[in-house]
C-alpha atoms as a PDB file:
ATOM      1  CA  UNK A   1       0.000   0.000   0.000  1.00  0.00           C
ATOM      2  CA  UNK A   2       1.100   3.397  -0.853  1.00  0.00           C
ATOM      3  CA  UNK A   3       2.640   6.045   1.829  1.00  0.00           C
ATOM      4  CA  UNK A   4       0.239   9.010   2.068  1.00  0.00           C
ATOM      5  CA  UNK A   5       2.423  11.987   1.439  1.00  0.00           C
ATOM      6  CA  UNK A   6       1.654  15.430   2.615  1.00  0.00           C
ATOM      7  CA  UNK A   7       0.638  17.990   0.313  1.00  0.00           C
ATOM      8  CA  UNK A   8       3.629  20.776  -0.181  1.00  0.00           C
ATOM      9  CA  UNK A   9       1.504  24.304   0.251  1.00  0.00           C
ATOM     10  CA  UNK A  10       3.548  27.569  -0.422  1.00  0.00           C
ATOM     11  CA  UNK A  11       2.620  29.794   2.828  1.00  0.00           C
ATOM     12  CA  UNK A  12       2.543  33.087   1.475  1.00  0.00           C
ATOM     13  CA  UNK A  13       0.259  31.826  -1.633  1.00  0.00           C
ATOM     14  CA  UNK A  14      -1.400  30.109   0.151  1.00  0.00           C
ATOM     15  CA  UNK A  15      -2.627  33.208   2.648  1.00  0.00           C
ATOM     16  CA  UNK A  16      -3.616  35.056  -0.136  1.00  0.00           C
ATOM     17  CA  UNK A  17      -5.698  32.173  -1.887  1.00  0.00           C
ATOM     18  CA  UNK A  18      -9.418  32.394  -1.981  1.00  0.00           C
ATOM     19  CA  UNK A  19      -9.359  28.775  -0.345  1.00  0.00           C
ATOM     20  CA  UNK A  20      -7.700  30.005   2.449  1.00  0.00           C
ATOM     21  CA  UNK A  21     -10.152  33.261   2.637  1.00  0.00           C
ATOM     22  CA  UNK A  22     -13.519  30.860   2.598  1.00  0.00           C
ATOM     23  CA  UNK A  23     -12.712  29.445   5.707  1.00  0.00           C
ATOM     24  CA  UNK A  24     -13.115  32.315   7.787  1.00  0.00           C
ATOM     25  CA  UNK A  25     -16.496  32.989   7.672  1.00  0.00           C
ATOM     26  CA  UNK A  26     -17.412  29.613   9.364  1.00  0.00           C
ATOM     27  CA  UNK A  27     -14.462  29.787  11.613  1.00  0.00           C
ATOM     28  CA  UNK A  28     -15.347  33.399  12.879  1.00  0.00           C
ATOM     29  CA  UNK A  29     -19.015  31.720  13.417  1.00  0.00           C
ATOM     30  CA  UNK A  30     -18.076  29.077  15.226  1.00  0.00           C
ATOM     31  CA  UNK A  31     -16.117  31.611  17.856  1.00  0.00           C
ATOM     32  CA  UNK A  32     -19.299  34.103  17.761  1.00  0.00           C
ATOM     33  CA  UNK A  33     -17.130  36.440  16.189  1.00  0.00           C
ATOM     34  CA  UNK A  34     -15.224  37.081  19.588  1.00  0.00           C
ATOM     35  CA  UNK A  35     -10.877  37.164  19.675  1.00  0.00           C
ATOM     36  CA  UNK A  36     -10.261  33.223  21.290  1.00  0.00           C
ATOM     37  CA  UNK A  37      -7.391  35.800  23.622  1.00  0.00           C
ATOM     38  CA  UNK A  38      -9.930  38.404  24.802  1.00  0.00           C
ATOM     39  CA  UNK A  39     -13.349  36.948  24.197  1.00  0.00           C
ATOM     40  CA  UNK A  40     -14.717  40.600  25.125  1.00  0.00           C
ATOM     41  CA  UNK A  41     -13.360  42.060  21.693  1.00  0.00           C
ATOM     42  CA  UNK A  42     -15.750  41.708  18.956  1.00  0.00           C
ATOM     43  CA  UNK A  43     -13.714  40.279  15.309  1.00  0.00           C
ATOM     44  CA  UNK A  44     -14.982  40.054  11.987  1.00  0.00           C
ATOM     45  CA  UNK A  45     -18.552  41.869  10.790  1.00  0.00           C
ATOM     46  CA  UNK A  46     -16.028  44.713   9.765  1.00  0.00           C
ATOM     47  CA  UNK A  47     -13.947  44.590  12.709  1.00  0.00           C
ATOM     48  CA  UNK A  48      -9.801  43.615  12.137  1.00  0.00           C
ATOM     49  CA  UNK A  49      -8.841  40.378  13.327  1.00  0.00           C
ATOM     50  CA  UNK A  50      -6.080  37.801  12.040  1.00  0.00           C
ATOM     51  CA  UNK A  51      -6.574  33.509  12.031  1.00  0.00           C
ATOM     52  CA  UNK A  52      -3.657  32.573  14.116  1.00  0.00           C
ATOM     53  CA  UNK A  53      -1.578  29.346  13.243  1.00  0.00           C
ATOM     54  CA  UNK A  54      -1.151  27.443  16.499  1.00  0.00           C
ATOM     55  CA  UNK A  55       1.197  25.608  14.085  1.00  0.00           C
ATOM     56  CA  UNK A  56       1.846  24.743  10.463  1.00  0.00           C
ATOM     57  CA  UNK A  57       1.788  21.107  10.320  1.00  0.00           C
ATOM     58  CA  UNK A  58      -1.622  20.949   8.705  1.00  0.00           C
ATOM     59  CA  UNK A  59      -1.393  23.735   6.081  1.00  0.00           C
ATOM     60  CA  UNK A  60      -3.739  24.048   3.653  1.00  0.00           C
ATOM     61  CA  UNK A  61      -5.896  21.628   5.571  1.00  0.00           C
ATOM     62  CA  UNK A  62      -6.612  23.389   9.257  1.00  0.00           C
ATOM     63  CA  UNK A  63      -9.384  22.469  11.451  1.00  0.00           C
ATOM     64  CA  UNK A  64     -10.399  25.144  13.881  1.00  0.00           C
ATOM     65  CA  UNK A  65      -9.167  24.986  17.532  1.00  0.00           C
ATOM     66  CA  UNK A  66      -6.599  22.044  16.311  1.00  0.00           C
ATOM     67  CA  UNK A  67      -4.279  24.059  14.123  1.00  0.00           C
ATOM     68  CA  UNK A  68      -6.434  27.831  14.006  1.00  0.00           C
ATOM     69  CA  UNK A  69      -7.688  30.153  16.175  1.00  0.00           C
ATOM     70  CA  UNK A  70      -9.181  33.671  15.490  1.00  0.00           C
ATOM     71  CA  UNK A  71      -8.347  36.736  17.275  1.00  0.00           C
ATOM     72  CA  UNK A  72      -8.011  40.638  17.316  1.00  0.00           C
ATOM     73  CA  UNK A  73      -5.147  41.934  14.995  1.00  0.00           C
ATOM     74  CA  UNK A  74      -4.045  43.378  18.410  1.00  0.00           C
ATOM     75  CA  UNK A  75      -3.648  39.710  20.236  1.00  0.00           C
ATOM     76  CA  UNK A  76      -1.775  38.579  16.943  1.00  0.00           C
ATOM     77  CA  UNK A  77       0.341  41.389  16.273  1.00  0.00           C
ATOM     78  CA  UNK A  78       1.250  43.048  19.994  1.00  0.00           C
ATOM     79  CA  UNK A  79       0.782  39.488  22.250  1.00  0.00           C
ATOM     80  CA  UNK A  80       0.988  36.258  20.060  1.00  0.00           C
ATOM     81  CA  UNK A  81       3.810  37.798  17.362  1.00  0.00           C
ATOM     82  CA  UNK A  82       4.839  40.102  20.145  1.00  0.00           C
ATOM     83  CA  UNK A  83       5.534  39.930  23.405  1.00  0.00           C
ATOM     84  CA  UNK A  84       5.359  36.005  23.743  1.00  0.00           C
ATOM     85  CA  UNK A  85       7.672  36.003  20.481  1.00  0.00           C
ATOM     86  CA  UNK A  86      10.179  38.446  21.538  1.00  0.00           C
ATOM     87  CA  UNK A  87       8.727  40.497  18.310  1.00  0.00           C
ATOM     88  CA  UNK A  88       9.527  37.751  15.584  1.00  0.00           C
ATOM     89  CA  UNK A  89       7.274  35.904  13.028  1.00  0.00           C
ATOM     90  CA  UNK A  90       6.963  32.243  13.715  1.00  0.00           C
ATOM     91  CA  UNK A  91       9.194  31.892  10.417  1.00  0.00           C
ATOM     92  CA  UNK A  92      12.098  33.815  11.989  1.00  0.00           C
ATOM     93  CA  UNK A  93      11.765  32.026  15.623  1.00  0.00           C
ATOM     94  CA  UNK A  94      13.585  29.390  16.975  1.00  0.00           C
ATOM     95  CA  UNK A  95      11.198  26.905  18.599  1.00  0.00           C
ATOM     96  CA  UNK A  96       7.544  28.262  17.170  1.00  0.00           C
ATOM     97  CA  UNK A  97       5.377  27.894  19.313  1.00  0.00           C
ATOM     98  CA  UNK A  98       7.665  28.534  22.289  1.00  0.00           C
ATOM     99  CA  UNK A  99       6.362  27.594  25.697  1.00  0.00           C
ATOM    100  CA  UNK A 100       4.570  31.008  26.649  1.00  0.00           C
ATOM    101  CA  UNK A 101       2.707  30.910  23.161  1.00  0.00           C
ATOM    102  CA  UNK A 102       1.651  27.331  24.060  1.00  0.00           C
ATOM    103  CA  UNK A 103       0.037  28.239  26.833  1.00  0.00           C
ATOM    104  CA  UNK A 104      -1.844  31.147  25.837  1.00  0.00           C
ATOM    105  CA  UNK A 105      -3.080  28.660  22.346  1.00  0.00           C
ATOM    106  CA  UNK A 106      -4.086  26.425  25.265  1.00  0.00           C
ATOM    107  CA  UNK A 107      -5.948  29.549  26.962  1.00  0.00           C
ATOM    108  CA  UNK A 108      -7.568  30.566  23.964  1.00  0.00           C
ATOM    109  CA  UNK A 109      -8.784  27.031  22.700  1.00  0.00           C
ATOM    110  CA  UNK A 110     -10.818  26.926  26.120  1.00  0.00           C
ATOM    111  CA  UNK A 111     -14.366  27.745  25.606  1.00  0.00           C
ATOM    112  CA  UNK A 112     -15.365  31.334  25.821  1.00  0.00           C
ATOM    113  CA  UNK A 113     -18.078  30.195  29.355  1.00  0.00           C
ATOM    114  CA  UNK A 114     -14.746  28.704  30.918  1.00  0.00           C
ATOM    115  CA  UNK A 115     -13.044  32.094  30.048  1.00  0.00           C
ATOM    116  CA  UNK A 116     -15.927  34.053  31.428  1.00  0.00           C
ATOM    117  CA  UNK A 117     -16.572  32.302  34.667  1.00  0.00           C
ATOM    118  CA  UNK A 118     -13.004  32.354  35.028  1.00  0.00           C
ATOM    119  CA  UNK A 119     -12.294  35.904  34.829  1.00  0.00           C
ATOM    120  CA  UNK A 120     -15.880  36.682  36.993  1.00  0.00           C
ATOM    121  CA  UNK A 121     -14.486  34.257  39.818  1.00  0.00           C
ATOM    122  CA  UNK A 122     -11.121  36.129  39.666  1.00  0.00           C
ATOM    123  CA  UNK A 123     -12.662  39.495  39.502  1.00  0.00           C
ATOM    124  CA  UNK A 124     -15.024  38.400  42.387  1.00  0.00           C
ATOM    125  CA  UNK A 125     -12.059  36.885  44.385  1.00  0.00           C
ATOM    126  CA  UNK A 126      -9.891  40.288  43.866  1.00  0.00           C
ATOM    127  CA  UNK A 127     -13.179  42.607  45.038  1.00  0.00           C
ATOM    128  CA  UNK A 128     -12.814  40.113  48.455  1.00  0.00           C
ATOM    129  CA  UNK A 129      -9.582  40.442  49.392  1.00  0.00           C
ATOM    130  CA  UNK A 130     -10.129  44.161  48.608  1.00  0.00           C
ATOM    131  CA  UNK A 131     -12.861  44.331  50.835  1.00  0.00           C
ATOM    132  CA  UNK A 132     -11.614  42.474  53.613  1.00  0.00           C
END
């Protein structure tokens, strides 16, 4: 029986391909249009946002939440590609993801409830300290 090989997909034509474009409609859906970083930012409709890579392994074949995540142009650009990354593209890093960019893909592949319940129990455990 034959090996399976891998389909070769050039990145940057990829990106630009209307393959790669049809996606995001169903992808933004499936997040209710809300950055997987900050699920309080609004994406898509008109408003910036970027599909982030957790990786490249599947290119030109991603599945949402296993190799893509959407999010605000400012998570991708100033956190994800910026402060986790030291300011360099995945190309141009060492190990991509590095260990503080695998954490926050494991953050923002938790369900936006988690996230919220999260943050309220935080924000409700801060105000009680505070207060006592």
């Amino acid at each position: 029986m034959p090996k399976k090989t891998a389909k070769r997909v050039n990145y940057h034509q990829y990106i630009i391909s209307q393959e790669w474009r049809s996606q995001h409609p169903n992808w933004l859906k499936a997040v209710g249009c809300r950055c997987t970083l900050f699920p309080w930012i609004e994406i898509g409709k008109g408003k910036p946002y970027s599909i982030h890579h957790l990786h490249y392994r599947n290119l030109g074949n991603e599945r949402l939440g296993r190799d893509v995540l959407p999010v605000s142009k400012f998570a991708h650009e100033k956190i994800l590609h910026g402060l986790l990354s030291g300011g360099k593209s995945a190309g141009k890093q060492r190990n991509y993801p590095n260990l503080a960019q695998c954490l926050v893909h494991e953050w923002m592949r938790q369900r936006r409830w988690f996230k919220v319940l999260l943050g309220l129990g935080l924000m409700g455990g801060m105000l009680l300290w505070k207060w006592y």
